[in-house]
Protein backbone atom coordinates (compact mmCIF):
# COMPACT_ATOMS: atom_id res chain seq x y z
CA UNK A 1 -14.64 7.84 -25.44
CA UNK A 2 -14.34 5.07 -23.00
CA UNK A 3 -17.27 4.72 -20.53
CA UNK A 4 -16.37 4.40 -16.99
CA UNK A 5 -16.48 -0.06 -17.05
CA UNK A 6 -14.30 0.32 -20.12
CA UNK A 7 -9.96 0.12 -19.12
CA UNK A 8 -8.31 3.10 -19.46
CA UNK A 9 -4.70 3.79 -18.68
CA UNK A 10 -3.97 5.25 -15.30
CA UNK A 11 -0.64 7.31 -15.03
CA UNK A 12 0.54 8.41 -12.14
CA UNK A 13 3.99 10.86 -11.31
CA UNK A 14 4.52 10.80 -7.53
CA UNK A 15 7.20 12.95 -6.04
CA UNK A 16 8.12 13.17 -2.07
CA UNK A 17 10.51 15.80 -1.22
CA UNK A 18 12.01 16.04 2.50
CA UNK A 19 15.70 16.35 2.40
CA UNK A 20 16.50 20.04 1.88
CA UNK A 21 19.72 22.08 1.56
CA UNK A 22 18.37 25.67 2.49
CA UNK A 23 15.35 25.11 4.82
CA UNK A 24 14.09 22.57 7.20
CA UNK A 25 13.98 18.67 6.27
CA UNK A 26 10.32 16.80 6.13
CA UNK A 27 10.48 13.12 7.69
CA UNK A 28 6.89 12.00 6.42
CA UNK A 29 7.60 12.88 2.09
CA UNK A 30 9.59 9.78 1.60
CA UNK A 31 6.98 7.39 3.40
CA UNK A 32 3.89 9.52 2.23
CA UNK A 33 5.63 9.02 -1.91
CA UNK A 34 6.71 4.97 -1.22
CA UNK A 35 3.17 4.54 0.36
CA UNK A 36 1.17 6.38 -2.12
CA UNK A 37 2.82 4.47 -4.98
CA UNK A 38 2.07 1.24 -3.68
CA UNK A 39 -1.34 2.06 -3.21
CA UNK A 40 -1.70 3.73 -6.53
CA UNK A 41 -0.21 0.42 -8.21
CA UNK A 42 -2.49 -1.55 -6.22
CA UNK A 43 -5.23 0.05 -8.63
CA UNK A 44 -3.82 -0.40 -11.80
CA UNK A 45 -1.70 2.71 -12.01
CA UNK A 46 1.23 2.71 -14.21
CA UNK A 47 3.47 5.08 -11.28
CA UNK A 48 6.77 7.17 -11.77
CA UNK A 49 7.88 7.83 -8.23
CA UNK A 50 10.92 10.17 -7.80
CA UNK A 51 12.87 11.34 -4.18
CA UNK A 52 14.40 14.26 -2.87
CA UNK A 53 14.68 15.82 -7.25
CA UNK A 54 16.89 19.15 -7.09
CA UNK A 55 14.85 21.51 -9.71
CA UNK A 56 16.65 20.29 -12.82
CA UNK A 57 16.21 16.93 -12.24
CA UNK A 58 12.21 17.75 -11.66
CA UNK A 59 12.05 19.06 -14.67
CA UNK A 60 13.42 16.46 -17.05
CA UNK A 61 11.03 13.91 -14.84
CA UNK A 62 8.17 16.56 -15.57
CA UNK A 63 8.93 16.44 -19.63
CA UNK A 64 9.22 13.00 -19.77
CA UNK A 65 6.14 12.32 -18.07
CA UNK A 66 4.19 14.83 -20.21
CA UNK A 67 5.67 13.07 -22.98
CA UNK A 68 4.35 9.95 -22.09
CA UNK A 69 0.57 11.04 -21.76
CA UNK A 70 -1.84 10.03 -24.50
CA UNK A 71 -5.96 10.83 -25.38
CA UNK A 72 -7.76 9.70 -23.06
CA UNK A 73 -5.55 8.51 -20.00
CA UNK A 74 -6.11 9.36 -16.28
CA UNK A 75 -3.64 11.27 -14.78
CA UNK A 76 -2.26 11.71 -11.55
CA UNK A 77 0.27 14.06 -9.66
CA UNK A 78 0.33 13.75 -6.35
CA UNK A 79 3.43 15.91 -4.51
CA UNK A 80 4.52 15.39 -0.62
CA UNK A 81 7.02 18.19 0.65
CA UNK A 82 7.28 22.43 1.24
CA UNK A 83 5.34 24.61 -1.07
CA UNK A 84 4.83 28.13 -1.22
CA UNK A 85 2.51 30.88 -2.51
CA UNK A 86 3.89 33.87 -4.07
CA UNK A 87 1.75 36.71 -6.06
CA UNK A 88 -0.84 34.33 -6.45
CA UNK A 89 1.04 31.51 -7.88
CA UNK A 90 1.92 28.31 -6.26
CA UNK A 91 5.41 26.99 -6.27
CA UNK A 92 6.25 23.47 -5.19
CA UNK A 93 9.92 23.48 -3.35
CA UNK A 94 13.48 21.35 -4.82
CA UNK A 95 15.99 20.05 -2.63
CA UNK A 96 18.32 22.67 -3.63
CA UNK A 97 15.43 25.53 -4.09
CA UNK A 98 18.17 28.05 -2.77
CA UNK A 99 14.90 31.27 -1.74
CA UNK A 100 11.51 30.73 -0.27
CA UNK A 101 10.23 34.08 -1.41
CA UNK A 102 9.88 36.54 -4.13
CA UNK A 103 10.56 36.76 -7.71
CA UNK A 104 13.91 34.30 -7.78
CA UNK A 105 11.01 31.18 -7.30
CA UNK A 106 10.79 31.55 -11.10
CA UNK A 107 14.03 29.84 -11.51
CA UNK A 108 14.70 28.64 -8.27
CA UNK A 109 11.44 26.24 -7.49
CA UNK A 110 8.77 24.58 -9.99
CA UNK A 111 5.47 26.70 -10.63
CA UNK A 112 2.74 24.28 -9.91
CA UNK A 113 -0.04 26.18 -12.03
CA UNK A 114 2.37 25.12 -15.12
CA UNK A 115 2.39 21.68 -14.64
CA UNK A 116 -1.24 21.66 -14.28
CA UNK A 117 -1.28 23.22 -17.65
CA UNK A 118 1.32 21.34 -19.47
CA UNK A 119 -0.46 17.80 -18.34
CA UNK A 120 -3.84 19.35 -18.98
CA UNK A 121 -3.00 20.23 -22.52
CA UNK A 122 -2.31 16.49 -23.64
CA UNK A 123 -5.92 16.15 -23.58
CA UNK A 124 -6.20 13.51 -20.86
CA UNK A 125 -9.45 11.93 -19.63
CA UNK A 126 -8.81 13.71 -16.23
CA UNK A 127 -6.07 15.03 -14.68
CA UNK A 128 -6.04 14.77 -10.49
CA UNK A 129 -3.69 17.02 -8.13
CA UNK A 130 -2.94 15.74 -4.94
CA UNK A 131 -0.31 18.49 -3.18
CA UNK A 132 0.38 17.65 0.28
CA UNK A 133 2.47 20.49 0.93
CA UNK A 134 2.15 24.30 2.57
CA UNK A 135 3.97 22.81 5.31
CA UNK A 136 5.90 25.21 8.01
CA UNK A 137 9.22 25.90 7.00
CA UNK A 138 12.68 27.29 8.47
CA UNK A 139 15.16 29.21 6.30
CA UNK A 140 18.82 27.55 7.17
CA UNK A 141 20.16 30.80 6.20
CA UNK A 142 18.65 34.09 7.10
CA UNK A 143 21.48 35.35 4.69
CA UNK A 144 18.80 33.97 1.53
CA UNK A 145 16.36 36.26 2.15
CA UNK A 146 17.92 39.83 3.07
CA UNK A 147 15.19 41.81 2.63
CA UNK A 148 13.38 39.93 5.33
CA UNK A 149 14.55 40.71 9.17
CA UNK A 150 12.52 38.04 10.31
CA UNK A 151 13.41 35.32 7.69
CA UNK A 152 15.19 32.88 9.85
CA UNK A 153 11.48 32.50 11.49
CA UNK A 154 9.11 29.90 11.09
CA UNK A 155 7.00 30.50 7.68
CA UNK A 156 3.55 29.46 6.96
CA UNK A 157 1.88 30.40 3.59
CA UNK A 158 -0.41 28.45 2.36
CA UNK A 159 -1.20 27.75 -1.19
CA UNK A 160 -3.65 29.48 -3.44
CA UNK A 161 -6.37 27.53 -5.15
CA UNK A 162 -5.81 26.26 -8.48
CA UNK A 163 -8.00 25.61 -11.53
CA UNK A 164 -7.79 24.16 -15.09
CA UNK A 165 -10.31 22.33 -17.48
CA UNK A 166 -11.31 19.00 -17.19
CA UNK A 167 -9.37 18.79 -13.53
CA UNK A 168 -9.40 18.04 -9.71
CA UNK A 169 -6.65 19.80 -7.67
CA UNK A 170 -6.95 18.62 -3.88
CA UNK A 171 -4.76 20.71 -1.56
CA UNK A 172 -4.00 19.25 2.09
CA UNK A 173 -5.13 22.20 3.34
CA UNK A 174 -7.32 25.43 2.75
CA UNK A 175 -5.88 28.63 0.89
CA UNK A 176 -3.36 30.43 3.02
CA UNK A 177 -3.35 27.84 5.78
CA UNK A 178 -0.55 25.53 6.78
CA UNK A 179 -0.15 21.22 6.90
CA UNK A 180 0.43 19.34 9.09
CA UNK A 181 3.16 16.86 9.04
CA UNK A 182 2.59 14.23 11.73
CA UNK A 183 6.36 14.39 13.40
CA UNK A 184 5.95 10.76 14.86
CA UNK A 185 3.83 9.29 12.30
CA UNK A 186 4.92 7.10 9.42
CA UNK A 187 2.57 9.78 6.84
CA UNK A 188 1.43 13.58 6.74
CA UNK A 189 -2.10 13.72 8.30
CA UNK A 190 -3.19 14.45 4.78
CA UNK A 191 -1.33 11.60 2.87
CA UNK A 192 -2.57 9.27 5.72
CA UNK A 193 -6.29 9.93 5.22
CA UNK A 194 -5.65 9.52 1.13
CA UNK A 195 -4.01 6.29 2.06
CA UNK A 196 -7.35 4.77 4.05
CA UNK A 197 -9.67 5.71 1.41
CA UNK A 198 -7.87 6.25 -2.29
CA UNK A 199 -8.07 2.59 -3.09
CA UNK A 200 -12.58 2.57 -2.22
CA UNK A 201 -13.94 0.47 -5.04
CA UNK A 202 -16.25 1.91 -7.38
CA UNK A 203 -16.52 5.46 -5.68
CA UNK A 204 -16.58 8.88 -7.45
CA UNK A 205 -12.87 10.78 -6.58
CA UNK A 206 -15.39 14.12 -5.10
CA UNK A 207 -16.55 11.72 -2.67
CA UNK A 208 -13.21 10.30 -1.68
CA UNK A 209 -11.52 13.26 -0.82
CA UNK A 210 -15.34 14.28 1.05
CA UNK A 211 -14.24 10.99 2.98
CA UNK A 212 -10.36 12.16 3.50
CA UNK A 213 -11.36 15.44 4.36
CA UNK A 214 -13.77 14.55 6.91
CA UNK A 215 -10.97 12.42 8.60
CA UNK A 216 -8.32 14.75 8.56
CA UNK A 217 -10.64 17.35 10.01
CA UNK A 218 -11.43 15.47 12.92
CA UNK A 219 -8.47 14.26 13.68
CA UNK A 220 -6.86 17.47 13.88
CA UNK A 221 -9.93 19.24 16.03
CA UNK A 222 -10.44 20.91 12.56
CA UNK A 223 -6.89 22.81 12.73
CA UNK A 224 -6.61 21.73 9.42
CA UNK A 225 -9.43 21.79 6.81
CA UNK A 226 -8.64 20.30 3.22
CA UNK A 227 -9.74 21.73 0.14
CA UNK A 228 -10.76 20.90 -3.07
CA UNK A 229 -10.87 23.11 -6.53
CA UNK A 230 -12.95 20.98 -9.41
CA UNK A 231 -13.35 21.85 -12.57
CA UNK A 232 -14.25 18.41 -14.06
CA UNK A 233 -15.69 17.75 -17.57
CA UNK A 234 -16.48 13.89 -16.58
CA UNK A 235 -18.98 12.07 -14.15
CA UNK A 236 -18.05 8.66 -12.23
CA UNK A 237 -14.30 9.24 -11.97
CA UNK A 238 -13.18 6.38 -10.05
CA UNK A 239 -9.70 5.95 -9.31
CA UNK A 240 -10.43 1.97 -8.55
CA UNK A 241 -13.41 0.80 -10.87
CA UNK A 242 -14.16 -2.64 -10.31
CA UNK A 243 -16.83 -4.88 -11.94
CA UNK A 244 -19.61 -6.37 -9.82
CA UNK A 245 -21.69 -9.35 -10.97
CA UNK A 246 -24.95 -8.86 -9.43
CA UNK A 247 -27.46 -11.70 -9.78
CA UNK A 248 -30.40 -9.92 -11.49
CA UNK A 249 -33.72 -10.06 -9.48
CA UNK A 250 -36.77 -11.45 -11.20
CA UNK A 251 -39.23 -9.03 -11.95
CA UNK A 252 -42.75 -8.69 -10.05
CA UNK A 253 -44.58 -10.56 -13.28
CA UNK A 254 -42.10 -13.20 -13.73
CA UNK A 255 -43.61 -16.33 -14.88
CA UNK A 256 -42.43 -20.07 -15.04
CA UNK A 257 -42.60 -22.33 -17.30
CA UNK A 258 -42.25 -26.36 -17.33
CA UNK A 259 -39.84 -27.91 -19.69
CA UNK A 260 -39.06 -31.39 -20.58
CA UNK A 261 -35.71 -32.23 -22.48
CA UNK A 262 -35.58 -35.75 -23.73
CA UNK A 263 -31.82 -37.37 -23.54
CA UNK A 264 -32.17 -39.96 -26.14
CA UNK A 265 -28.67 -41.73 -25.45
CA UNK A 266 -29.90 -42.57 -21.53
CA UNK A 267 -33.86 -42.80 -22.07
CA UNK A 268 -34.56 -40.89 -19.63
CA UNK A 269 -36.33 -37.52 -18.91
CA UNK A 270 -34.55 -34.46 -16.92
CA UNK A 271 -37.30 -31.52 -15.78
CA UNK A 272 -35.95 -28.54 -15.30
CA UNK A 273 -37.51 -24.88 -14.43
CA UNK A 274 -36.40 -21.88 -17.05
CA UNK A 275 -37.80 -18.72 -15.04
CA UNK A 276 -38.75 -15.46 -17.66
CA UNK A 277 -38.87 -12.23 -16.47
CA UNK A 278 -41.77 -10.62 -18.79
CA UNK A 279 -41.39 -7.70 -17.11
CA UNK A 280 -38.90 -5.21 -15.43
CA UNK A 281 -39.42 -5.07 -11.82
CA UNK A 282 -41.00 -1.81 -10.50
């Protein structure tokens, strides 16, 4: 298995999702999907980035980036746009997802817990969820949703944490809580931390999103708290490794020797210092 210096392919499937034909359209998914590709390409990552998918077209972008997963890669979904919880499944929301609630999601939306799997299971070096969604939503049409008196209402269910082997599944915000978007700014409060600190050299992904959660708790007067579900297999996952040449120090008992070198061409003598380190330093 490759050590953490060692290259390793870096895949990465980013979707952003804001136009929507039965509830209310997101302005920051486009940005927060161009944006996060860049970034992610900036590092190395070889990134599929799809807009605005209607379920079917999700799913064929879902197969052929499972397809497209070998031993050993690092793998990366990261998801901008509604998502909702229901009987304690997550389901991430299509353009033409046609009910927010009950059993219809099945067919209607894309269970998130099943792509986790279905990535997981092609035995990749990590795989990393990045889900800015549980954002507020409006049913367009109360008519959707019958059963529910109060469905043309703002919504607000948060997701449920996630888990799977050998993974990392950061959520924008805690279980059951909402996101928010950042009407006004170019990215989702979430997305916009991820942004400022996904591309930190050398840095362990636990204590990037430590860094990203820290800033989008503050800056929201800790309205919105992210959260993090890890069940990782590997230390020193860095999403941007980058060598370092550090001169060596000499140790404490180095000692140095004088060397002559005769160049017989010129006659002449060059001196020159050649400094051994006998010992490490302490």
């Amino acid at each position: 298995m490759a050590t953490k210096n060692e290259s390793r392919r870096k895949l990465a499937l980013v979707v952003g999702i804001g136009k929507y034909e039965h509830c209310e359209e997101l302005q920051n998914p486009e940005n927060d999907a161009n944006d996060m590709s860049s970034n992610l390409e900036s590092i190395d990552f070889i990134v599929t980035k799809k807009l605005h998918l209607k379920r079917a077209e999700m799913q064929h972008v879902l197969i052929d980036f499972e397809n497209s997963i070998e031993q050993g890669d690092m793998v990366l979904f990261y998801f901008a746009g509604h998502g909702v919880q229901w009987e304690d499944q997550n389901y991430l929301i299509l353009t033409d997802t046609p009910n927010l609630d009950g059993a219809a999601l099945n067919k209607s939306a894309i269970n998130a817990q099943n792509i986790l799997d279905a990535l997981s299971d092609r035995n990749p070096y990590v795989t990393i969820f990045l889900l800015d969604c549980c954002r507020k939503y409006h049913l367009r049409n109360p008519q959707v949703n019958a059963r529910d008196p109060d469905a043309s209402d703002p919504k607000s269910i948060g997701l449920k944490a996630m888990c799977k082997a050998g993974s990392l599944i950061a959520f924008a915000c805690a279980p059951g809580t909402i996101a928010i978007e950042g009407k006004g700014d170019r990215n989702g409060l979430f997305t916009k931390h991820l942004l400022k600190y996904i591309k930190t050299a050398n840095e362990d992904i636990q204590l990037v999103l430590r860094d990203v959660a820290r800033g989008v708790t503050e800056e929201s007067k800790s309205k919105q708290i992210p959260f993090v579900s890890a069940s990782l297999l590997e230390k020193h996952i860095y999403l941007c490794s980058q060598q370092t040449d550090r001169p060596s120090k000499p140790g404490k008992h180095a000692s140095k020797f004088q060397c002559s070198c005769l160049n017989e061409s010129k006659e002449c003598y060059e001196n020159f210092v050649i400094e051994i380190s006998l010992f490490p330093a302490i």
